[in-house]
C-alpha atoms as a PDB file:
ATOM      1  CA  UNK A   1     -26.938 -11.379 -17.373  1.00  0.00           C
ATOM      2  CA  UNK A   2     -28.307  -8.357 -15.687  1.00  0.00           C
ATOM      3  CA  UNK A   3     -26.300  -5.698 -15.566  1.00  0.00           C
ATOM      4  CA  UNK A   4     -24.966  -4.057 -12.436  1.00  0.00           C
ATOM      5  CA  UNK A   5     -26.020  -0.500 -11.286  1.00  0.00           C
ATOM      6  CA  UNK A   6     -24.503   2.601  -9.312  1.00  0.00           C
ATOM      7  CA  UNK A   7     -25.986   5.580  -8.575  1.00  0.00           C
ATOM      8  CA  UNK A   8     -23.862   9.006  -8.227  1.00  0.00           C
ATOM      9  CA  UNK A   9     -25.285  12.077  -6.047  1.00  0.00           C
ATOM     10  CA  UNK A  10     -23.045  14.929  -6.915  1.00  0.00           C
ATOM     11  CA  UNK A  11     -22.119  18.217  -8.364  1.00  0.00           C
ATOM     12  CA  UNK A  12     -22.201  19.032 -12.226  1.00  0.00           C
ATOM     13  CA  UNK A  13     -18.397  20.010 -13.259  1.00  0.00           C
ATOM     14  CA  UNK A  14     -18.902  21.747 -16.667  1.00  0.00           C
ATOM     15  CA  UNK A  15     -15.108  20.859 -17.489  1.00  0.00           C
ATOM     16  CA  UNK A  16     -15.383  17.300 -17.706  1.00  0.00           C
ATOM     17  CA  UNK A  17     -13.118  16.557 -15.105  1.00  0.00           C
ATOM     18  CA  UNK A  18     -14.762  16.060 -11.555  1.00  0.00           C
ATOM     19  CA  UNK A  19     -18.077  15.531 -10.311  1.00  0.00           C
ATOM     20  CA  UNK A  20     -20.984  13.973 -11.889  1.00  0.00           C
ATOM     21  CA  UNK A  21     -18.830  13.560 -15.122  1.00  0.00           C
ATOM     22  CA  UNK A  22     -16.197  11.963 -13.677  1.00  0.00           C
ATOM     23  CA  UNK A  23     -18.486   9.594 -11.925  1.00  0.00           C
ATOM     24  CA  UNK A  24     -20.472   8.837 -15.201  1.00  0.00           C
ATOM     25  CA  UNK A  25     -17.152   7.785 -17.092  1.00  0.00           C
ATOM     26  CA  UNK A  26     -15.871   5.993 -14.220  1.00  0.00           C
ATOM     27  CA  UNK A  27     -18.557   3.819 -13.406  1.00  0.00           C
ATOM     28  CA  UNK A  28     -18.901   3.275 -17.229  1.00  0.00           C
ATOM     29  CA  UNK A  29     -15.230   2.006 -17.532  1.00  0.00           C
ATOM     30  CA  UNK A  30     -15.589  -0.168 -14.520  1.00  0.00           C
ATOM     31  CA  UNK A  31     -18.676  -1.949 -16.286  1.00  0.00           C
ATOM     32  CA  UNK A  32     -21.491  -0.812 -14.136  1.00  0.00           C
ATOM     33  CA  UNK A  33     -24.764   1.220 -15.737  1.00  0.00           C
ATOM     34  CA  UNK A  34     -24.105   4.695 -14.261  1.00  0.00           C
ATOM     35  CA  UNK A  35     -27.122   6.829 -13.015  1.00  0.00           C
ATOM     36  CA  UNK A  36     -27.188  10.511 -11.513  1.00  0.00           C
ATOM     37  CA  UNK A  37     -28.976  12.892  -9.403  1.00  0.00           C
ATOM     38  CA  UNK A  38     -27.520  16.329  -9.669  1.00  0.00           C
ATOM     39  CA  UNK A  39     -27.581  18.331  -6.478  1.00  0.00           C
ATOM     40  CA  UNK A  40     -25.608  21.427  -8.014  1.00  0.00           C
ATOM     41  CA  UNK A  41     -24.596  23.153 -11.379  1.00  0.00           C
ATOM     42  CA  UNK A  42     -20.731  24.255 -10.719  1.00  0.00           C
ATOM     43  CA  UNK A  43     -18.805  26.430 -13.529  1.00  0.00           C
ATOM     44  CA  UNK A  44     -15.356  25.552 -12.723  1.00  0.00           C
ATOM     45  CA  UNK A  45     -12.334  24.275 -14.398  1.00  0.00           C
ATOM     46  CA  UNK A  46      -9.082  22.508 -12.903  1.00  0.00           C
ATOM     47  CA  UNK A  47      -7.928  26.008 -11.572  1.00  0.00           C
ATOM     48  CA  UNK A  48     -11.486  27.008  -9.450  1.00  0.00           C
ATOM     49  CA  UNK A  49     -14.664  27.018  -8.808  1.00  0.00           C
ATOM     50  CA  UNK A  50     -16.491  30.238  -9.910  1.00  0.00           C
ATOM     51  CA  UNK A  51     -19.932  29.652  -9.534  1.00  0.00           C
ATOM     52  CA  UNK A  52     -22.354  27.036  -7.815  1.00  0.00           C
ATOM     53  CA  UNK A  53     -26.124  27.085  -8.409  1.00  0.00           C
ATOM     54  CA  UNK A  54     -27.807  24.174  -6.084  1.00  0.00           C
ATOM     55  CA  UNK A  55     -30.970  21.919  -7.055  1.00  0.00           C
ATOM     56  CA  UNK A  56     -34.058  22.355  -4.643  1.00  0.00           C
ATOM     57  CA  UNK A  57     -33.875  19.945  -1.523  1.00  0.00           C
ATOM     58  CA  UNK A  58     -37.578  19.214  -3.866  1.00  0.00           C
ATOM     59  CA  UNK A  59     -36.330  18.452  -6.832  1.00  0.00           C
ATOM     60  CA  UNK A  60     -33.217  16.631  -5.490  1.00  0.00           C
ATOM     61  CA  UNK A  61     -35.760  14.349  -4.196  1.00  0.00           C
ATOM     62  CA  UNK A  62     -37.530  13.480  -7.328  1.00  0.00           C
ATOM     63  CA  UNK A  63     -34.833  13.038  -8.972  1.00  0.00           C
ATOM     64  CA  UNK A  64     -33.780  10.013  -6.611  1.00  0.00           C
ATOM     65  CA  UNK A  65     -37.347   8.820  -6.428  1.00  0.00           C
ATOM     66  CA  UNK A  66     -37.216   8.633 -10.037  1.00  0.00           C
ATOM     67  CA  UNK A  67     -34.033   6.353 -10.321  1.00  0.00           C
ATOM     68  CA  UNK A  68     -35.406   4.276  -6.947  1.00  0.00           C
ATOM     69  CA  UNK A  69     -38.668   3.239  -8.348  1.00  0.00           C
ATOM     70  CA  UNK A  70     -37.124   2.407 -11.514  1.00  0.00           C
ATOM     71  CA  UNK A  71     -33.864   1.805 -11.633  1.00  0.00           C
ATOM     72  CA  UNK A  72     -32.928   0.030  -8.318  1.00  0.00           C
ATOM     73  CA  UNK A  73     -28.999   1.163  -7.923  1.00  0.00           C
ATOM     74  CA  UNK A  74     -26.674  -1.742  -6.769  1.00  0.00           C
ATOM     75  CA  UNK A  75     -24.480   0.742  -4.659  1.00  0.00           C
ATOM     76  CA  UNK A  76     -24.229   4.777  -4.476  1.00  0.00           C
ATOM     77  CA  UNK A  77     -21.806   6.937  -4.276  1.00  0.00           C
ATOM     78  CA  UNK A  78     -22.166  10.781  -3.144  1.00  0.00           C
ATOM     79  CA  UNK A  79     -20.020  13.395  -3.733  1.00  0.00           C
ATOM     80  CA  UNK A  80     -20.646  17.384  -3.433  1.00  0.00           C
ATOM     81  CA  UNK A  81     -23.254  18.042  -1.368  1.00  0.00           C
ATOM     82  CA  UNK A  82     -22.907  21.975  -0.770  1.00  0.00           C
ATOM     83  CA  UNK A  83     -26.381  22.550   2.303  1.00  0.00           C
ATOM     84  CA  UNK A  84     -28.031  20.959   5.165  1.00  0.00           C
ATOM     85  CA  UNK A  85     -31.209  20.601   3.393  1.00  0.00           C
ATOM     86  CA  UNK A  86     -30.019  18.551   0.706  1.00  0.00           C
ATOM     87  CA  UNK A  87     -28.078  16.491   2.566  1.00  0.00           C
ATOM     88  CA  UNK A  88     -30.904  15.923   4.805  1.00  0.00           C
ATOM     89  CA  UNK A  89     -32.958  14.677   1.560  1.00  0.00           C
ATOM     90  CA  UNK A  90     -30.400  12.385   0.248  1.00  0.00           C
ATOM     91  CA  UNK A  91     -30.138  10.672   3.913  1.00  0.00           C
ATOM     92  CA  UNK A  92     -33.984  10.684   4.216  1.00  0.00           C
ATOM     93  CA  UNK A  93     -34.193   9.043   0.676  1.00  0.00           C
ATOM     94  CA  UNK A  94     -31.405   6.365   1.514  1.00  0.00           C
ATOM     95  CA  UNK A  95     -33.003   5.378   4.195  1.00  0.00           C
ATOM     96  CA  UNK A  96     -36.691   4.754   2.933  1.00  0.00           C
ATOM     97  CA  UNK A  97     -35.447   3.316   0.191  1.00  0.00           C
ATOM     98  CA  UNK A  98     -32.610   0.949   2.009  1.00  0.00           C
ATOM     99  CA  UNK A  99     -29.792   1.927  -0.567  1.00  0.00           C
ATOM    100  CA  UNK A 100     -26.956  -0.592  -0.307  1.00  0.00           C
ATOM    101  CA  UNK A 101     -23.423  -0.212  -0.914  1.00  0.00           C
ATOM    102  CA  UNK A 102     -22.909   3.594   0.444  1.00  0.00           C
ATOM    103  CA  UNK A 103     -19.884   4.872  -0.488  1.00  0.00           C
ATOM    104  CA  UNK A 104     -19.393   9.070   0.799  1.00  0.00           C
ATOM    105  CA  UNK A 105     -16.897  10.928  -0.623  1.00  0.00           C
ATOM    106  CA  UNK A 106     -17.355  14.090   1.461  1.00  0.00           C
ATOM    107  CA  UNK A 107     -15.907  16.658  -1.076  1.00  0.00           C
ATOM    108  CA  UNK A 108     -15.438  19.741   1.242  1.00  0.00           C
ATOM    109  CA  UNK A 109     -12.887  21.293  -0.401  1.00  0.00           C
ATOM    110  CA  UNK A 110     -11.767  21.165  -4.375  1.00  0.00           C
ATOM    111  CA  UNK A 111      -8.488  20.610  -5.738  1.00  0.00           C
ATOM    112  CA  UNK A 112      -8.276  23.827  -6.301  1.00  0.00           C
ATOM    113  CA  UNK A 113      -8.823  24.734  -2.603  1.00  0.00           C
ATOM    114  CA  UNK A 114     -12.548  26.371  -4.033  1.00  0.00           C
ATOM    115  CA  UNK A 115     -14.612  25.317  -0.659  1.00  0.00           C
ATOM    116  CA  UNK A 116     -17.445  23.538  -1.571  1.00  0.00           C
ATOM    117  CA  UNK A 117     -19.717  22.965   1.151  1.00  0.00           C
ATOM    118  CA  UNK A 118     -21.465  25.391   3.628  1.00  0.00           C
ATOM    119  CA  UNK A 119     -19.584  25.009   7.373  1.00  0.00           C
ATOM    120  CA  UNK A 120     -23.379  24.051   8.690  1.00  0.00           C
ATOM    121  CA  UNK A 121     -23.452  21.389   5.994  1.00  0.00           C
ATOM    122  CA  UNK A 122     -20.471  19.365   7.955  1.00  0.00           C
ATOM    123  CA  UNK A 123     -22.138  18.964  11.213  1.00  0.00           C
ATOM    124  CA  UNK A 124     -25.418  17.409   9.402  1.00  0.00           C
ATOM    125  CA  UNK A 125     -22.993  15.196   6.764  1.00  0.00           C
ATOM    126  CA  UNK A 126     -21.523  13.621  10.013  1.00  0.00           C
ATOM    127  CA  UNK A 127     -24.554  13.510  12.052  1.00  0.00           C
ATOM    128  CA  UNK A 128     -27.583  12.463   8.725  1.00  0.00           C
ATOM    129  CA  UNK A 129     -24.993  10.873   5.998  1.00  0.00           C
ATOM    130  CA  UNK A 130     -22.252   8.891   7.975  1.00  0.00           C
ATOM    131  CA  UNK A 131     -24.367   6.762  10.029  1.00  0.00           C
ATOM    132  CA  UNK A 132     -26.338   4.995   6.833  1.00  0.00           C
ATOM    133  CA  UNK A 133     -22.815   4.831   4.666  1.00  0.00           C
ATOM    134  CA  UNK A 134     -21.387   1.853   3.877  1.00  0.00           C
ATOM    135  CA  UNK A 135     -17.768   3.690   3.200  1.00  0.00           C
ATOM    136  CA  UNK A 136     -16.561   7.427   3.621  1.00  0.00           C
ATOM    137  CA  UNK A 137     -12.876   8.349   1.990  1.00  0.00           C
ATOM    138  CA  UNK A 138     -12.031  11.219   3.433  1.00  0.00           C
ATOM    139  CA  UNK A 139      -8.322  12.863   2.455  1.00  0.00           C
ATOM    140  CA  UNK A 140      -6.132  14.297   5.425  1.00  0.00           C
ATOM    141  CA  UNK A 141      -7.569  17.581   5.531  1.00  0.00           C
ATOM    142  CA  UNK A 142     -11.069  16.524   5.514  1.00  0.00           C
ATOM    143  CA  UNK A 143     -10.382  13.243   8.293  1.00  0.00           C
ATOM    144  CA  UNK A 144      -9.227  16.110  10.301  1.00  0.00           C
ATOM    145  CA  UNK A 145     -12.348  18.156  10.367  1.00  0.00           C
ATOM    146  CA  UNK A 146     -14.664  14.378  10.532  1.00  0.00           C
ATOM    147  CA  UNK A 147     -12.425  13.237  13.672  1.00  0.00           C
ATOM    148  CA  UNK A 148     -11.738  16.840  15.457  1.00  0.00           C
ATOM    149  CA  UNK A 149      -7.743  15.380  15.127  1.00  0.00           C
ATOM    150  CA  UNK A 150      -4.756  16.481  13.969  1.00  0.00           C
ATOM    151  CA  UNK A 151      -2.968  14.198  11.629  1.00  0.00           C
ATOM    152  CA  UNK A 152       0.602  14.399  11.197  1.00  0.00           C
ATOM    153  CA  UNK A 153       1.871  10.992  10.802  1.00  0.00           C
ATOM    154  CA  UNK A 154       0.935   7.346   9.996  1.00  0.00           C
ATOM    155  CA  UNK A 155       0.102   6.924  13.434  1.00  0.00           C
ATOM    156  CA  UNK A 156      -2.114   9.478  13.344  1.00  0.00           C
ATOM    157  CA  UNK A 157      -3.555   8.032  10.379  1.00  0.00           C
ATOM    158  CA  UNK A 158      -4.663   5.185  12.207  1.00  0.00           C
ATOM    159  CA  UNK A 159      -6.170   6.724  15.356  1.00  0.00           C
ATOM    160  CA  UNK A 160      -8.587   9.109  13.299  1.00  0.00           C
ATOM    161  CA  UNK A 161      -9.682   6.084  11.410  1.00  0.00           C
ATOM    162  CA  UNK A 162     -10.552   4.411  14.300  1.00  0.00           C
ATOM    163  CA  UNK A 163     -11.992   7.320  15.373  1.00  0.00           C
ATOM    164  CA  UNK A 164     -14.257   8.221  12.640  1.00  0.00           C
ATOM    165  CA  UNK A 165     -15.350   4.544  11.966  1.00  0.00           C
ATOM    166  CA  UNK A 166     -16.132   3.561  15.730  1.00  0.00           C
ATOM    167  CA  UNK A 167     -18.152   6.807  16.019  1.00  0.00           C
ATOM    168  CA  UNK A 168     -20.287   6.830  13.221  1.00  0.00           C
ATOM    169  CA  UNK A 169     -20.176   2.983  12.525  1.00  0.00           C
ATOM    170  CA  UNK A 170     -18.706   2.928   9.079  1.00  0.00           C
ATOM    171  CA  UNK A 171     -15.655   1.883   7.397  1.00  0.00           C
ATOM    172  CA  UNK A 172     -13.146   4.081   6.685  1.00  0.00           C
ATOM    173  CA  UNK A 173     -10.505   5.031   3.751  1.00  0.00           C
ATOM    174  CA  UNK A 174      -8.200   7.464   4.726  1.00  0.00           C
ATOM    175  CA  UNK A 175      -6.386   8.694   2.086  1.00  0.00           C
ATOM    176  CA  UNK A 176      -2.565   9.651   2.404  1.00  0.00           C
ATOM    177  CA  UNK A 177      -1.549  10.957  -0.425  1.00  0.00           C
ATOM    178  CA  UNK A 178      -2.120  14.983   0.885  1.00  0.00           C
ATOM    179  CA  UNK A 179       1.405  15.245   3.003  1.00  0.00           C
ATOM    180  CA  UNK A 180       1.761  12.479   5.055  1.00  0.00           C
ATOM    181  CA  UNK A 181       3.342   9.121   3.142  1.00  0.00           C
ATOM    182  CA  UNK A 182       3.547   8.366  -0.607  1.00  0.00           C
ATOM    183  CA  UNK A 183       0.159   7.427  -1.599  1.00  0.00           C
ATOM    184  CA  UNK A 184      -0.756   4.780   1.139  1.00  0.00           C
ATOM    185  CA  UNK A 185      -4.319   4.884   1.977  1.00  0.00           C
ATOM    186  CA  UNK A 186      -5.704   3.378   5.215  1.00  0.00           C
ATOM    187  CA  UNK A 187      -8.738   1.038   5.105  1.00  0.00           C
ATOM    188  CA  UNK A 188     -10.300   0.384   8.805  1.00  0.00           C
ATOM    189  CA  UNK A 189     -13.165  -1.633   8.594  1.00  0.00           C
ATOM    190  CA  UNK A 190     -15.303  -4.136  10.981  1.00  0.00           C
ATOM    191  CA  UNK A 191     -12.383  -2.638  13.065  1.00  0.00           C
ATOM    192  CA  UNK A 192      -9.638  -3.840  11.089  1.00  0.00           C
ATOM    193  CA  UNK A 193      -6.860  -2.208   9.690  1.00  0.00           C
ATOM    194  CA  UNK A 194      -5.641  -2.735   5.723  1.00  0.00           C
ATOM    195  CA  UNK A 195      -2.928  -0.473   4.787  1.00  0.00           C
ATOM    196  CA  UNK A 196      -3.125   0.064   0.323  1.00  0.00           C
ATOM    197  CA  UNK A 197       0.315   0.901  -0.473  1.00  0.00           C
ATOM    198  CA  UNK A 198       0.619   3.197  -3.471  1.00  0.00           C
ATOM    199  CA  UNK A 199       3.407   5.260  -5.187  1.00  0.00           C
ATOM    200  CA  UNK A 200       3.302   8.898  -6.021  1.00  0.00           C
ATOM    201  CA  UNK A 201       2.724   9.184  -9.448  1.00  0.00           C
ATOM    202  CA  UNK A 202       4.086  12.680 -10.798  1.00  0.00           C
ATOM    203  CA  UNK A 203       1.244  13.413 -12.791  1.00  0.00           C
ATOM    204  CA  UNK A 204      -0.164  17.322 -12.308  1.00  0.00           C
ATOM    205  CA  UNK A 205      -3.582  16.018 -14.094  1.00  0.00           C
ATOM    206  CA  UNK A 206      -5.024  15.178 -10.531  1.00  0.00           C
ATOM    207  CA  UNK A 207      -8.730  17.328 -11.168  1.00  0.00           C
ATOM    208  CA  UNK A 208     -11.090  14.768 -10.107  1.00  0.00           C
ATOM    209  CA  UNK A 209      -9.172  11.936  -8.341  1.00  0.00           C
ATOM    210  CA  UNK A 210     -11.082  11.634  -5.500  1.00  0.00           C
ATOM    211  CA  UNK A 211     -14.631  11.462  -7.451  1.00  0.00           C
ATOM    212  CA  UNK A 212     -13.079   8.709  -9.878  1.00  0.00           C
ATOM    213  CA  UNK A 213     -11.581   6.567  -6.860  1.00  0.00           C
ATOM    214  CA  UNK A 214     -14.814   6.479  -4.342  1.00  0.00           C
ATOM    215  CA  UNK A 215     -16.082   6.115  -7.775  1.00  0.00           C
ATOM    216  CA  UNK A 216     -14.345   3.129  -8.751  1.00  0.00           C
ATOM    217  CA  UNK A 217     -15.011   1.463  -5.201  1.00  0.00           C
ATOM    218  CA  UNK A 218     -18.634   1.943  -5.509  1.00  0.00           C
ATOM    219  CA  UNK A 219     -18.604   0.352  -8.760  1.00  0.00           C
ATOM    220  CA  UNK A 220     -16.796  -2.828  -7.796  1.00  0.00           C
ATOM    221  CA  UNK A 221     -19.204  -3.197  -4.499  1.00  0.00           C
ATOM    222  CA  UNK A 222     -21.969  -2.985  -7.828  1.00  0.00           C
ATOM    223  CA  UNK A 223     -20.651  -5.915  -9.097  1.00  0.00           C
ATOM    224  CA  UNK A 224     -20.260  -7.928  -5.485  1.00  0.00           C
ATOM    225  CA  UNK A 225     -16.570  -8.023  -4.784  1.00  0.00           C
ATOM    226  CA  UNK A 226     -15.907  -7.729  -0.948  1.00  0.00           C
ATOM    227  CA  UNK A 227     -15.134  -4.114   0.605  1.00  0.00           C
ATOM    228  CA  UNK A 228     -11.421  -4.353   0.825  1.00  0.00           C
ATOM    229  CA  UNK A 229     -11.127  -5.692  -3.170  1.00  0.00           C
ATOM    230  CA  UNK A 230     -13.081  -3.181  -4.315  1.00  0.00           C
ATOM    231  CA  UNK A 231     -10.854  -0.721  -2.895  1.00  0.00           C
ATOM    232  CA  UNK A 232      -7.436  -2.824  -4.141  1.00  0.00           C
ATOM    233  CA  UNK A 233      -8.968  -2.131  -7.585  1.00  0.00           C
ATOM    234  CA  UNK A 234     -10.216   1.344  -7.242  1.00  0.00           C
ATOM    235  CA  UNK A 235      -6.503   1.663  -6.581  1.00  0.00           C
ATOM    236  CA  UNK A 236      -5.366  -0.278  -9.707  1.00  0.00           C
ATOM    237  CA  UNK A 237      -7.646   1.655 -11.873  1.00  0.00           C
ATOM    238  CA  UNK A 238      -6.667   5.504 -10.629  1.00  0.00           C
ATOM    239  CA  UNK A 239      -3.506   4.691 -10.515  1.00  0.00           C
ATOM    240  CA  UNK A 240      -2.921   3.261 -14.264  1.00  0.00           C
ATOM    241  CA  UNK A 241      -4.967   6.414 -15.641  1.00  0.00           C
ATOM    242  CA  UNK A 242      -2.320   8.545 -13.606  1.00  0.00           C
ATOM    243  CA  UNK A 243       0.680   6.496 -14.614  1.00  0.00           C
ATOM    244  CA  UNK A 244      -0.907   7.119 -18.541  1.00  0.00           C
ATOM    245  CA  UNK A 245       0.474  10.644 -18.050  1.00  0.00           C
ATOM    246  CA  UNK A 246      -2.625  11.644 -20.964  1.00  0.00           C
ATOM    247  CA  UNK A 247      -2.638  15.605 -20.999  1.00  0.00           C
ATOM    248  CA  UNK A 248      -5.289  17.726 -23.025  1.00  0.00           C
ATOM    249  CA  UNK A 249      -2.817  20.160 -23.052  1.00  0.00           C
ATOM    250  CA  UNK A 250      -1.927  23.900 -21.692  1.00  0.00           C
ATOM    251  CA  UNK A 251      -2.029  24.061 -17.601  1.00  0.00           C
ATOM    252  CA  UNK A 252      -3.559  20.964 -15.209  1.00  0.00           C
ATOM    253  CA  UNK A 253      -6.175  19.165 -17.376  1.00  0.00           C
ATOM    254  CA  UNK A 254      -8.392  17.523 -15.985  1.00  0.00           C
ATOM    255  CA  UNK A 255      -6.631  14.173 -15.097  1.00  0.00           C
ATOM    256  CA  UNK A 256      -9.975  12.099 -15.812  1.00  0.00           C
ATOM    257  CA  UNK A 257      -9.936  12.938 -19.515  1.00  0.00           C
ATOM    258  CA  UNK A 258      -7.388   9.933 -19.771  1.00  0.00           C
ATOM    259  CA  UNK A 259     -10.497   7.390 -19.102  1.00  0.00           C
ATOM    260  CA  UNK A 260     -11.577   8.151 -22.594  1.00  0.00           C
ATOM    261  CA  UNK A 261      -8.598   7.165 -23.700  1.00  0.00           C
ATOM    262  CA  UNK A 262      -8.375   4.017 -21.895  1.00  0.00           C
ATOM    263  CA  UNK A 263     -10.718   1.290 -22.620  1.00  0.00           C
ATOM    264  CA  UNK A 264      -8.001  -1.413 -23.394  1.00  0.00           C
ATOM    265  CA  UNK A 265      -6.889  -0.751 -18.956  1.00  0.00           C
ATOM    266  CA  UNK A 266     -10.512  -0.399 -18.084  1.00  0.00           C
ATOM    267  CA  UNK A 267     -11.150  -4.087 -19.994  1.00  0.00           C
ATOM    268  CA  UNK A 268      -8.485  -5.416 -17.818  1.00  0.00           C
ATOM    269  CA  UNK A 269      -9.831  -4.293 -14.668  1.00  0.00           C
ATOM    270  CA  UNK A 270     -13.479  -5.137 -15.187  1.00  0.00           C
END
């Protein structure tokens, strides 16, 4: 049986926890070959981002023609994308290529509150990146800057789904758990609505959440399950590495060190 592929266009973390790393050893766990195109070098750790050194927009692109013309990926997911001009490539590339199973996680700001993408880079994310995604999961603060809305309550929640989706003709994950319920994400797709209850896991090993969840969903569109499954176990598999409480010890490790340590859960959710 041929095995399934995903491709992740993201940031290097040089901790381990976030990024391209956390994509690799996601997708891994989740039984898909993992492939990646680097568009940055970050040194960082779960308390900040000190540095960021960016690819080319030239090499970025031969680096995705190279996996393309070789190694067709079965879905994609992009992460940190810091400039214009290499967001501009990966859309351009997506396109010529017709990449399937798009799924955006448009990382503006870290955990850490380190910004990580240039204010120019927005507008062209929404205008070059949204339109040929398959999925964008967007947290509060950064649904707020995609929809221009203020988001408050569950209510809120919805209407910036809605929103986003009908405007750039996606589907949408909103995810709750910044400030607004306890862990309940918001699916709104083909202009449905699927609400993903979860519960708030005390865990302060959250470096890298985000990258391992839109992760996760790409890897499960990999292997064919439907949009809203994928998501239900994304959701499964986050939230069992949280409840694992695995530490690497002083301060907030990086929370996706416990997917080393968990092949028996990954084996159950494959």
């Amino acid at each position: 049986m041929k095995m399934k592929t995903a491709l992740t266009i993201a940031g290097s973390d040089c901790s381990g926890g976030a990024g391209i790393q956390a994509d690799v050893k996601t997708m891994t766990m989740n039984g898909v070959y993992a492939m990646s195109a680097i568009t940055a070098l970050t040194a960082q750790n779960t308390t900040g981002v000190q540095a960021i050194q960016e690819s080319t927009p030239d090499f970025l692109k031969q680096q995705l023609d190279a996996i393309f013309e070789d190694i067709y990926p079965d879905a994609v997911k992009i992460g940190m994308v810091a400039s214009s001009e290499l967001i501009r490539v990966i859309a351009d590339r997506l396109r010529y290529y017709d990449a399937k199973n798009v799924v955006i996680d448009p990382v503006m700001v870290a955990t850490s509150g380190s910004a990580l993408m240039k204010n120019d880079a927005v507008q062209t994310l929404i205008e070059e990146l949204l339109p040929v995604s398959t999925l964008v999961t967007p947290n509060i603060p950064e649904a707020q800057v995609l929809s221009g809305l203020t988001i408050e309550t569950k209510e809120d929640m919805v209407t910036a789904a809605k929103q986003i989706g009908d405007n750039y003709h996606c589907a949408v994950l909103l995810k709750g758990g910044h400030s607004i319920n306890d862990a309940n994400d918001l699916l709104y797709a083909n202009e449905k609505l699927v609400w993903f209850e979860g519960k708030r896991i005390d865990n302060p090993n959250t470096h890298g959440t985000g990258c391992t969840l839109s992760s996760a969903i790409a890897s499960n569109l990999a292997k064919g399950f439907p949009l809203a499954e994928s998501v239900q176990r994304a959701k499964e598999y986050i939230s069992g590495a949280l409840a694992a409480m695995l530490d690497l010890g002083e301060g907030s490790g990086p929370m996706n060190h416990a997917f080393d340590l968990q092949e028996e859960y990954a084996k159950e959710v494959r």
